[in-house]
PDB file of N, CA and C in Angstrom:
ATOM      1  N   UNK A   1     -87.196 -22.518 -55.963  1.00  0.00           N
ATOM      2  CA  UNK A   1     -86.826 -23.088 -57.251  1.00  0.00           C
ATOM      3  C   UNK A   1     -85.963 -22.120 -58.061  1.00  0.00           C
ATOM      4  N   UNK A   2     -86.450 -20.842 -57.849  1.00  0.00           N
ATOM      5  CA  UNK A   2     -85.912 -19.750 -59.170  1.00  0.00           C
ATOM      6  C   UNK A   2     -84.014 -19.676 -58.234  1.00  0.00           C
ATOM      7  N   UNK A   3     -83.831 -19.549 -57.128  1.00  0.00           N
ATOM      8  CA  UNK A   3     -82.827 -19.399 -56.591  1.00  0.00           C
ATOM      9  C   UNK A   3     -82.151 -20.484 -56.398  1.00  0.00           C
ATOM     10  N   UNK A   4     -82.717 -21.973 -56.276  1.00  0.00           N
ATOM     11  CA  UNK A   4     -81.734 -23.460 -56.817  1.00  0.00           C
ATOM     12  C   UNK A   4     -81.216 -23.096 -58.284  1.00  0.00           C
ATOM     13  N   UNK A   5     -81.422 -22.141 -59.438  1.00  0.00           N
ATOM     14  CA  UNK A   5     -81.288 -22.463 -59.984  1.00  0.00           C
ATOM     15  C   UNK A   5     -80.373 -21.062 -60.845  1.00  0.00           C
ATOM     16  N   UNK A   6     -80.699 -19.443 -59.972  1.00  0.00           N
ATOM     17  CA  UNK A   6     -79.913 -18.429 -59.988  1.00  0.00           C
ATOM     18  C   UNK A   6     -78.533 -18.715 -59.707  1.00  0.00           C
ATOM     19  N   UNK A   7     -78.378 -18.889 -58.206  1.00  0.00           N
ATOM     20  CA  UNK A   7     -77.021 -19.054 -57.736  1.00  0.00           C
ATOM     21  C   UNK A   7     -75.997 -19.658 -58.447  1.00  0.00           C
ATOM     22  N   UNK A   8     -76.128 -20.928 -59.184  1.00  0.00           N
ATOM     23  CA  UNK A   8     -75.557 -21.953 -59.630  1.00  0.00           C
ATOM     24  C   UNK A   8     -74.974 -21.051 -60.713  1.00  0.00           C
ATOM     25  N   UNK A   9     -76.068 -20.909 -61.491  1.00  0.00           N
ATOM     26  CA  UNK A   9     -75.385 -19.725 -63.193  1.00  0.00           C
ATOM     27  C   UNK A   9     -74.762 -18.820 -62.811  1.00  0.00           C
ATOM     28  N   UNK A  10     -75.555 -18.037 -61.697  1.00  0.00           N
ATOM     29  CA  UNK A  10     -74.412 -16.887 -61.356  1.00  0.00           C
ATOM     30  C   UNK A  10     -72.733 -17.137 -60.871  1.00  0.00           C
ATOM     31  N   UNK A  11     -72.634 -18.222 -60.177  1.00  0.00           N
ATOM     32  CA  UNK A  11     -71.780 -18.757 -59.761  1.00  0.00           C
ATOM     33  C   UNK A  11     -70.619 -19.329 -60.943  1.00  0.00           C
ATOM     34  N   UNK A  12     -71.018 -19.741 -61.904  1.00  0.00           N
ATOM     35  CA  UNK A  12     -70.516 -20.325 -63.209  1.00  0.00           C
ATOM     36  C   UNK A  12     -69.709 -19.224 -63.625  1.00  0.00           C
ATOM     37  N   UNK A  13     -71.000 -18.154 -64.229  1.00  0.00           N
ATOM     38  CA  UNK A  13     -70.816 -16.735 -65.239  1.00  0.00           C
ATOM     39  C   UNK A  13     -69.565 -16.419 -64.129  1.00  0.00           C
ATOM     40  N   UNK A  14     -69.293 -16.234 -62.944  1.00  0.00           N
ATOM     41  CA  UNK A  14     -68.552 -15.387 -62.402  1.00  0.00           C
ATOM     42  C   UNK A  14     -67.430 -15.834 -62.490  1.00  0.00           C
ATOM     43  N   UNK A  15     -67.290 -17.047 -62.116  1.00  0.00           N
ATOM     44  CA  UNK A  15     -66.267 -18.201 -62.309  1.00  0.00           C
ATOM     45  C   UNK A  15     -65.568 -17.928 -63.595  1.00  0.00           C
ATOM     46  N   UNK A  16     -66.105 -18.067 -64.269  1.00  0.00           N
ATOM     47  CA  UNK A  16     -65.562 -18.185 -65.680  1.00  0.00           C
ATOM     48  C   UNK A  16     -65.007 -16.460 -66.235  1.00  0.00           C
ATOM     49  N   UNK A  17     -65.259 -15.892 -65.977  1.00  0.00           N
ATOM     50  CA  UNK A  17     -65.457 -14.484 -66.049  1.00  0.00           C
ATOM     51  C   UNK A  17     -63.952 -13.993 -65.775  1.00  0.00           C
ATOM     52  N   UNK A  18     -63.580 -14.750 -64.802  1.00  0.00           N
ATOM     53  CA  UNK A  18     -61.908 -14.219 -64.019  1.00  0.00           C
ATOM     54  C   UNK A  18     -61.256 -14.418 -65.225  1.00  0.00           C
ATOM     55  N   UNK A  19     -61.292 -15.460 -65.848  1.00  0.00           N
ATOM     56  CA  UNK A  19     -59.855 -15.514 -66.704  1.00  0.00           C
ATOM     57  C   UNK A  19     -59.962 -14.945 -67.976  1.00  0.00           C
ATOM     58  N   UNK A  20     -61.290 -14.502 -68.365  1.00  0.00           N
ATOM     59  CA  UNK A  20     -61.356 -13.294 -69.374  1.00  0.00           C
ATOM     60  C   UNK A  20     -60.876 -11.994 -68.615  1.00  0.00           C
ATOM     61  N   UNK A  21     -61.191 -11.664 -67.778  1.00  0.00           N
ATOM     62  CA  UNK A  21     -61.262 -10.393 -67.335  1.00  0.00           C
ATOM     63  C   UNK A  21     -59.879 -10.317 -66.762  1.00  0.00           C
ATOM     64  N   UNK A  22     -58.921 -11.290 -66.665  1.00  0.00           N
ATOM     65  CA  UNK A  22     -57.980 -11.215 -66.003  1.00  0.00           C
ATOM     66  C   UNK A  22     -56.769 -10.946 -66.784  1.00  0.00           C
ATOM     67  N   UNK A  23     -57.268 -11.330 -67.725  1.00  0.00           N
ATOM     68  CA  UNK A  23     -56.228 -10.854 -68.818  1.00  0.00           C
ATOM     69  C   UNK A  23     -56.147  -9.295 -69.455  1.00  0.00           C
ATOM     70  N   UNK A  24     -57.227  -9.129 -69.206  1.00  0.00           N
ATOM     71  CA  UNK A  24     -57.490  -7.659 -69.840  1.00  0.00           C
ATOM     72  C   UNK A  24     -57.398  -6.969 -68.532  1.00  0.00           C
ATOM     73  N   UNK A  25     -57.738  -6.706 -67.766  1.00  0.00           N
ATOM     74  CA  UNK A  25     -57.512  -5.931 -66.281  1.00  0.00           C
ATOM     75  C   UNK A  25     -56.009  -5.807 -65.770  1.00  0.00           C
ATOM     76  N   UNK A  26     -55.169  -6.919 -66.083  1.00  0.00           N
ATOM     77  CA  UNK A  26     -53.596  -7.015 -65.813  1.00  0.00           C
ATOM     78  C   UNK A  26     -53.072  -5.985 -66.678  1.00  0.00           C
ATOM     79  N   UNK A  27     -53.245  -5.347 -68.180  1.00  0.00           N
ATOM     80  CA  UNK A  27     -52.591  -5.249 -68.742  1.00  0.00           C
ATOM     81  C   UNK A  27     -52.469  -3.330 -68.338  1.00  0.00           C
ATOM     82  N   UNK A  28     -53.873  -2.943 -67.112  1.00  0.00           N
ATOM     83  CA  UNK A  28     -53.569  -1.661 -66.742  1.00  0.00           C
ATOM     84  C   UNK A  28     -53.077  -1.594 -65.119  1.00  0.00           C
ATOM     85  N   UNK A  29     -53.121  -2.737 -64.560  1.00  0.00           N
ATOM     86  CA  UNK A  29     -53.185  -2.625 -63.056  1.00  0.00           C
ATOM     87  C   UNK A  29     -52.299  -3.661 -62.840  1.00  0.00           C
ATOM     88  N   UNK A  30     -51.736  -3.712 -61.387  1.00  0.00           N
ATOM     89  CA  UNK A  30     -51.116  -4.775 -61.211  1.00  0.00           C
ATOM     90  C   UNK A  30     -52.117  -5.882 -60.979  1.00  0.00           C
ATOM     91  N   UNK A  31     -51.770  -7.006 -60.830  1.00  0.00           N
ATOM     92  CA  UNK A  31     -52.630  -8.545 -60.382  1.00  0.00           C
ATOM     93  C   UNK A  31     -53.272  -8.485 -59.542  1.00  0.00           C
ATOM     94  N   UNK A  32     -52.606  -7.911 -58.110  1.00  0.00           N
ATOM     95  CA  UNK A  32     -52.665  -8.131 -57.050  1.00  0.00           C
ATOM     96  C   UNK A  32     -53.982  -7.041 -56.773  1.00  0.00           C
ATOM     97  N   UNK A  33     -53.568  -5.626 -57.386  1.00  0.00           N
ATOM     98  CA  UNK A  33     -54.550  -4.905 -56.964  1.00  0.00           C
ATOM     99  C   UNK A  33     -55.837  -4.908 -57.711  1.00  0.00           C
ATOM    100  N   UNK A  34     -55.759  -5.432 -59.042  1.00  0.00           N
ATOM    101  CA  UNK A  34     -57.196  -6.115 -59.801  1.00  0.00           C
ATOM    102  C   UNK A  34     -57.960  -7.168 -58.776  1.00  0.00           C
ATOM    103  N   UNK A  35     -57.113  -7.609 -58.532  1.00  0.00           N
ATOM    104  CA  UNK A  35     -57.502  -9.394 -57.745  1.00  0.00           C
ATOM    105  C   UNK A  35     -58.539  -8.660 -56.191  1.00  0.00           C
ATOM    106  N   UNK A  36     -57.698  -7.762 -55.766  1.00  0.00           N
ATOM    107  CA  UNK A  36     -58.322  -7.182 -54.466  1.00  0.00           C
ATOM    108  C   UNK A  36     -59.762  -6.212 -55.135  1.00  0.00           C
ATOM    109  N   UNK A  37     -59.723  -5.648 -56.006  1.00  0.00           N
ATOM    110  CA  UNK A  37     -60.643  -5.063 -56.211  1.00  0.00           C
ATOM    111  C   UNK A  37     -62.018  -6.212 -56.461  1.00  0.00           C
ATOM    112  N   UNK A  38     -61.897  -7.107 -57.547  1.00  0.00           N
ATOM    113  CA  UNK A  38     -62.381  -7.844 -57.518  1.00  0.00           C
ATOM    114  C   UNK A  38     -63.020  -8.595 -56.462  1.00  0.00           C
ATOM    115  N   UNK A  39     -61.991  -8.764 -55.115  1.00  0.00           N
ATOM    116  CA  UNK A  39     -62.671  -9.371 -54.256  1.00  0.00           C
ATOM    117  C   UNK A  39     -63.285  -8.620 -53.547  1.00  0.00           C
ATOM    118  N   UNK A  40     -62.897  -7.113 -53.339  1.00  0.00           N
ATOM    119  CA  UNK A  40     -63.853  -6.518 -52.641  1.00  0.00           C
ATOM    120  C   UNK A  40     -65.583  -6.358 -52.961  1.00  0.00           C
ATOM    121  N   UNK A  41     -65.837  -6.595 -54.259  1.00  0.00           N
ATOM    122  CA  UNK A  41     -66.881  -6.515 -54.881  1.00  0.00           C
ATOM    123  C   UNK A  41     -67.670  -7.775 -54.366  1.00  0.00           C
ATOM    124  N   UNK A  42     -66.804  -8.794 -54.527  1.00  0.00           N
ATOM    125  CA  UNK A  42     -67.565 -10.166 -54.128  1.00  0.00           C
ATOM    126  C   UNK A  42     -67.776 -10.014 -52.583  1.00  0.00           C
ATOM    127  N   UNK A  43     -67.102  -9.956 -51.824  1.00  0.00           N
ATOM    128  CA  UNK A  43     -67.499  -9.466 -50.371  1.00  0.00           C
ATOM    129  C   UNK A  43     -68.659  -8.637 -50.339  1.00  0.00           C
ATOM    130  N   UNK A  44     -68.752  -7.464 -50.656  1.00  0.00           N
ATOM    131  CA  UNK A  44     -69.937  -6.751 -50.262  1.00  0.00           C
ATOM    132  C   UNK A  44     -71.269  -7.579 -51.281  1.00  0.00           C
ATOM    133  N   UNK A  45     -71.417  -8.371 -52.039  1.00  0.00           N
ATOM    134  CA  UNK A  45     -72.365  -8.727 -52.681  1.00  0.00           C
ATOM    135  C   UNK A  45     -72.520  -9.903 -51.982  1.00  0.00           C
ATOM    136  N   UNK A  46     -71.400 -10.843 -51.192  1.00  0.00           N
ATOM    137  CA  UNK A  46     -71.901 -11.427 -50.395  1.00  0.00           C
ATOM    138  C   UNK A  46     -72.330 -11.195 -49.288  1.00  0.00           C
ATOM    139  N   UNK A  47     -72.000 -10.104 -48.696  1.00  0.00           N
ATOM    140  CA  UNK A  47     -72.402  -9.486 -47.445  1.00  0.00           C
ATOM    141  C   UNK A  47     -74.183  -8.880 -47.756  1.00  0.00           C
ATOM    142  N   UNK A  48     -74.742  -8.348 -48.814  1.00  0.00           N
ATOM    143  CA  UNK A  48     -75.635  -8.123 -49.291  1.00  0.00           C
ATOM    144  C   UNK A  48     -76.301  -9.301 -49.489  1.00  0.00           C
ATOM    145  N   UNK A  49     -76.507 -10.361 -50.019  1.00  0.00           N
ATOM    146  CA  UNK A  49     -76.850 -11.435 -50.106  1.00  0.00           C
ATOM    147  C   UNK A  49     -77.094 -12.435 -48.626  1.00  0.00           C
ATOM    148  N   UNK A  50     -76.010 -12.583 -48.151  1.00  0.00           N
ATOM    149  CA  UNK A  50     -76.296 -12.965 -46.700  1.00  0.00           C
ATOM    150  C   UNK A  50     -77.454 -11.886 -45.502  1.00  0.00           C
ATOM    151  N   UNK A  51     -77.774 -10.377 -45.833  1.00  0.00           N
ATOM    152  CA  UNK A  51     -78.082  -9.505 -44.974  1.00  0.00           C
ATOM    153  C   UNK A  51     -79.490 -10.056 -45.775  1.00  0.00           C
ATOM    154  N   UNK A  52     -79.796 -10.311 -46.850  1.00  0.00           N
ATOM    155  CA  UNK A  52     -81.178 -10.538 -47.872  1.00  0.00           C
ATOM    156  C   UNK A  52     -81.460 -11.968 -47.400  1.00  0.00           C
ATOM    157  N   UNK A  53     -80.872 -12.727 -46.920  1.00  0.00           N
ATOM    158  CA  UNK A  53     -81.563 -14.133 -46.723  1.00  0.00           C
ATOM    159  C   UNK A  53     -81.310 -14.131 -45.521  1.00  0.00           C
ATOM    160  N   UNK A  54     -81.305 -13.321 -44.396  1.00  0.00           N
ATOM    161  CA  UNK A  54     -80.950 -12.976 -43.120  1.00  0.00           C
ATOM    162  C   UNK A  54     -80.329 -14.650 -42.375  1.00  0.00           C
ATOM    163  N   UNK A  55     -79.011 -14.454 -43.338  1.00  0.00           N
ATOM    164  CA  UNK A  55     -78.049 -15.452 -42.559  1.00  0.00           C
ATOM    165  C   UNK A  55     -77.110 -15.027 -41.439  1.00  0.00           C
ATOM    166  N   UNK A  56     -77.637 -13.906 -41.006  1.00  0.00           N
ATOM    167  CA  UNK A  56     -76.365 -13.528 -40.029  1.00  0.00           C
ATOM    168  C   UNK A  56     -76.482 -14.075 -38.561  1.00  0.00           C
ATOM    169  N   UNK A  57     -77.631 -14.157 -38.271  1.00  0.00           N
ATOM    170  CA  UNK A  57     -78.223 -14.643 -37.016  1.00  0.00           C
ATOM    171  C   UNK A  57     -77.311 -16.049 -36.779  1.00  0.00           C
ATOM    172  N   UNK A  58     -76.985 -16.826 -37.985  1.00  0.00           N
ATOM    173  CA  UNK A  58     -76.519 -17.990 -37.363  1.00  0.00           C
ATOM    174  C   UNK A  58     -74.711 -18.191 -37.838  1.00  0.00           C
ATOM    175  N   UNK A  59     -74.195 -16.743 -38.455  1.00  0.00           N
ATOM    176  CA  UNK A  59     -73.073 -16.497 -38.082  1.00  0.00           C
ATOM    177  C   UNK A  59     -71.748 -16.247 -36.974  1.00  0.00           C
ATOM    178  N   UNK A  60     -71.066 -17.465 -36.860  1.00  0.00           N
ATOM    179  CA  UNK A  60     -69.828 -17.573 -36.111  1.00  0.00           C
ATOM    180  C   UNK A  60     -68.815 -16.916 -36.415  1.00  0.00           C
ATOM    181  N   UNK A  61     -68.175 -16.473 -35.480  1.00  0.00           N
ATOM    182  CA  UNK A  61     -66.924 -16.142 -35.536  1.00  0.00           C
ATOM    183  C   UNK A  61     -66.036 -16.816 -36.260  1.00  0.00           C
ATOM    184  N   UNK A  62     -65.794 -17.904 -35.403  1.00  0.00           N
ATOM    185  CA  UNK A  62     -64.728 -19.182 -35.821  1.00  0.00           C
ATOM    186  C   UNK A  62     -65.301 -19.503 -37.175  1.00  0.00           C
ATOM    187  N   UNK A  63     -66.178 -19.653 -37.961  1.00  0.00           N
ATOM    188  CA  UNK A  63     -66.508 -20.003 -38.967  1.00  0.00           C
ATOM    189  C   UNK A  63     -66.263 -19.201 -40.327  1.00  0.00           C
ATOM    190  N   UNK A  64     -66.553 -17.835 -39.438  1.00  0.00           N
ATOM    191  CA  UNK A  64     -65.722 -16.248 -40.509  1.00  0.00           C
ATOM    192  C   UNK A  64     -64.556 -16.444 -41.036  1.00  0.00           C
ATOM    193  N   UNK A  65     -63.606 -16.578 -39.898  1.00  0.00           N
ATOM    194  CA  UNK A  65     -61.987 -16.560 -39.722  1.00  0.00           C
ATOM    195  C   UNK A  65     -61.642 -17.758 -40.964  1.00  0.00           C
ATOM    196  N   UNK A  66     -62.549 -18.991 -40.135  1.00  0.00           N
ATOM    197  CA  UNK A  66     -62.096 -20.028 -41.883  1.00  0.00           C
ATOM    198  C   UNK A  66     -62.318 -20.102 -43.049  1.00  0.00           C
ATOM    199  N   UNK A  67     -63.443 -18.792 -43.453  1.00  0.00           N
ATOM    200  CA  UNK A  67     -63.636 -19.257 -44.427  1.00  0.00           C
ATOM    201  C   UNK A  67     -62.843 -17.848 -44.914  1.00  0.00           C
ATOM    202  N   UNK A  68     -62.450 -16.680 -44.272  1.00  0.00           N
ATOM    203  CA  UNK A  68     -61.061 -16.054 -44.380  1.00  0.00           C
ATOM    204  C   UNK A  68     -59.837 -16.613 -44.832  1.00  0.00           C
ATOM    205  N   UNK A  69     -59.622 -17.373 -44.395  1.00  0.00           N
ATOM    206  CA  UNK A  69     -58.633 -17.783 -44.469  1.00  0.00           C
ATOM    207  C   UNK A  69     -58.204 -19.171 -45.446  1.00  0.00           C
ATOM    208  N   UNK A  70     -59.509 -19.674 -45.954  1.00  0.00           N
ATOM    209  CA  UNK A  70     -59.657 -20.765 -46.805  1.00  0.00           C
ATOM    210  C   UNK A  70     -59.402 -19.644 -48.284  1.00  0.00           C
ATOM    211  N   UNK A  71     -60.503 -18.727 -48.277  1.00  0.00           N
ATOM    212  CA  UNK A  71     -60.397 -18.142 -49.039  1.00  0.00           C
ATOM    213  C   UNK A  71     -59.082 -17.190 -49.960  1.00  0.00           C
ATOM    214  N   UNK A  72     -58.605 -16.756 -48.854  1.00  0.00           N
ATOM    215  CA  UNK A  72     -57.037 -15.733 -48.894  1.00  0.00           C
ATOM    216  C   UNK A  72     -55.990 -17.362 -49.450  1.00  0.00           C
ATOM    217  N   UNK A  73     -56.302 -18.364 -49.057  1.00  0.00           N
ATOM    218  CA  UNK A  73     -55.428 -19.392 -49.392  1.00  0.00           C
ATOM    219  C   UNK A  73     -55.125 -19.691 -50.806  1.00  0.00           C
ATOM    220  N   UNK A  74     -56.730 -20.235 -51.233  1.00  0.00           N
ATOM    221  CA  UNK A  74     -57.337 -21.009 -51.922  1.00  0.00           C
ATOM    222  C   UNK A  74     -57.145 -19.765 -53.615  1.00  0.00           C
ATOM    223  N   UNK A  75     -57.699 -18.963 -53.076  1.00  0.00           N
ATOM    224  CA  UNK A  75     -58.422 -17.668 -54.289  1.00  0.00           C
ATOM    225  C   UNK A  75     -56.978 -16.763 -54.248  1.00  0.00           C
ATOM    226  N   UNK A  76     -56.477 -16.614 -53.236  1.00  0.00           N
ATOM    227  CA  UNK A  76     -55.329 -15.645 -52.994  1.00  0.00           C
ATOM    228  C   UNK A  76     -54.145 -16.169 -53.997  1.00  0.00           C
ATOM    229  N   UNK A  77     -53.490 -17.113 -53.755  1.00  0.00           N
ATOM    230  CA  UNK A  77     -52.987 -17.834 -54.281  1.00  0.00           C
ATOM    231  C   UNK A  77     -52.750 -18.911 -56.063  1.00  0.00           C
ATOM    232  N   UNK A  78     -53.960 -19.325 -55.781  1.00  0.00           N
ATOM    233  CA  UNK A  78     -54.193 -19.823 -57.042  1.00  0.00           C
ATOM    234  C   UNK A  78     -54.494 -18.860 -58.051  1.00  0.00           C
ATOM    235  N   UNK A  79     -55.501 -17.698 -58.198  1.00  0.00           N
ATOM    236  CA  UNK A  79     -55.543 -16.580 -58.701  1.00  0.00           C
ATOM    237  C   UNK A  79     -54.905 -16.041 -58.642  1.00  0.00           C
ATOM    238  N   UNK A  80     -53.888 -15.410 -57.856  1.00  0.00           N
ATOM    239  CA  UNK A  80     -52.786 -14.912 -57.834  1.00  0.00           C
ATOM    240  C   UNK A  80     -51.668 -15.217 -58.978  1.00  0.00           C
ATOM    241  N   UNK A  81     -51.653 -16.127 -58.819  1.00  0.00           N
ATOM    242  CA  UNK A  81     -50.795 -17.218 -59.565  1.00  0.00           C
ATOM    243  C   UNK A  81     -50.739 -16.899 -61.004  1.00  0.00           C
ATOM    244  N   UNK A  82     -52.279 -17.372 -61.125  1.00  0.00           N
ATOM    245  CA  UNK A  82     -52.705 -16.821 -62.790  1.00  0.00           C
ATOM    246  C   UNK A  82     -52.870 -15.280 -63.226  1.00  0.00           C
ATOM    247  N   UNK A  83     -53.767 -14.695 -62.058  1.00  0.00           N
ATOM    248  CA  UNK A  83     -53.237 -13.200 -62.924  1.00  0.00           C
ATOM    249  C   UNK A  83     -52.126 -12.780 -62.788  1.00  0.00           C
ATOM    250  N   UNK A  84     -50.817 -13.231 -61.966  1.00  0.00           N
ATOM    251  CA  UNK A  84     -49.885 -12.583 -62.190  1.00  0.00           C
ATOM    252  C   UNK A  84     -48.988 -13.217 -63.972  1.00  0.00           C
ATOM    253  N   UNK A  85     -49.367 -14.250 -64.046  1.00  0.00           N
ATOM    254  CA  UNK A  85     -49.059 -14.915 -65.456  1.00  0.00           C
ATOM    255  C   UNK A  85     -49.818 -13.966 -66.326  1.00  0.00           C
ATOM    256  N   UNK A  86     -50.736 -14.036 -66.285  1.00  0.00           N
ATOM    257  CA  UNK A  86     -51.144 -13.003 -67.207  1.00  0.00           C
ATOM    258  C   UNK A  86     -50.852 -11.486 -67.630  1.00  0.00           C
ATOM    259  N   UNK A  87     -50.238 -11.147 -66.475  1.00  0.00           N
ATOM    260  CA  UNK A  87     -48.956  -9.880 -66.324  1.00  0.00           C
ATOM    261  C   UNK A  87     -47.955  -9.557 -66.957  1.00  0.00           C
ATOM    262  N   UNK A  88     -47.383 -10.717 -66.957  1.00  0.00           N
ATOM    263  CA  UNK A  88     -46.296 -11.268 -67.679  1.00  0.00           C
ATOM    264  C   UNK A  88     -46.133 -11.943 -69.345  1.00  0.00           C
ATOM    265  N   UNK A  89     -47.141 -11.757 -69.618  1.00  0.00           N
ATOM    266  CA  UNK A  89     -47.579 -11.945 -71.195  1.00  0.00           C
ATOM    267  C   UNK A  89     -48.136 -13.611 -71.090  1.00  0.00           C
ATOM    268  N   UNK A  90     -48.133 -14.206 -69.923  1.00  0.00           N
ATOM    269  CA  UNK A  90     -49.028 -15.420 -70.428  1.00  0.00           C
ATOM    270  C   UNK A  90     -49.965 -15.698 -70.820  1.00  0.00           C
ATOM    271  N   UNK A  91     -50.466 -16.496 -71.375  1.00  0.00           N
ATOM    272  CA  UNK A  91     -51.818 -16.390 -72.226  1.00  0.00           C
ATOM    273  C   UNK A  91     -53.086 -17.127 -70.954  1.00  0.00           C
ATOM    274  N   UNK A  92     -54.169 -16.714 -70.953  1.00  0.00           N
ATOM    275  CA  UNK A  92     -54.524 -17.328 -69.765  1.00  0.00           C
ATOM    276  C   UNK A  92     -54.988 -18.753 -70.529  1.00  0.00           C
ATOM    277  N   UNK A  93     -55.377 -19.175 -71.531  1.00  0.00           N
ATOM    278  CA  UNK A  93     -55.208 -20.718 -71.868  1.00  0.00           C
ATOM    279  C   UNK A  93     -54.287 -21.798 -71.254  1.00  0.00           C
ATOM    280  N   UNK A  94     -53.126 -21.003 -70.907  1.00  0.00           N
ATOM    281  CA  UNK A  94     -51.885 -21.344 -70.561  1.00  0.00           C
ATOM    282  C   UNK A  94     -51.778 -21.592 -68.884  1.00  0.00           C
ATOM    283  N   UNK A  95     -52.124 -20.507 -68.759  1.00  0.00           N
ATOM    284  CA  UNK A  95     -51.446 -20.424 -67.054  1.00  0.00           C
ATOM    285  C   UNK A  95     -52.536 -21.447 -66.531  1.00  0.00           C
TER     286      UNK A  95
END
């Protein structure tokens, strides 16, 4: 019950979190290398999280690679997008 109901908020707070933080993090770093730092954090907390609910046992390869690559698409891109607007003096309301 307590974790139907962690994940979800945490998931929100974090969500929401980028486009505050993205504006203020651009204005010392480039996009790209905020954006990577950022994701490196989420990787190892998901890698921590998956090693804590011992999901690895039913980890695929082929299933890694897509969600690699969904991700680098999806997050790479679209975030990209916006913190680099935000680089550029856009307002993130905007971008």
């Amino acid at each position: 019950m307590l974790l139907s109901f962690v994940f979800p908020l945490t998931f929100v707070v974090l969500w929401a979190s980028a486009f505050a933080t993205g504006s203020v993090a651009t204005q010392d770093a480039t996009p790209f290398a905020a954006l990577a730092f950022r994701f490196s954090l989420v990787a190892i907390g998901f890698v921590i999280v998956a090693w804590w609910l011992a999901e690895f046992s039913t980890l695929k390869m082929r299933d890694l690679k897509h969600s690699i690559m969904t991700g680098l698409l999806f997050h790479g891109l679209y975030l990209g997008g916006c913190w680099y607007s935000f680089s550029v003096g856009i307002p993130a309301g905007v971008s």
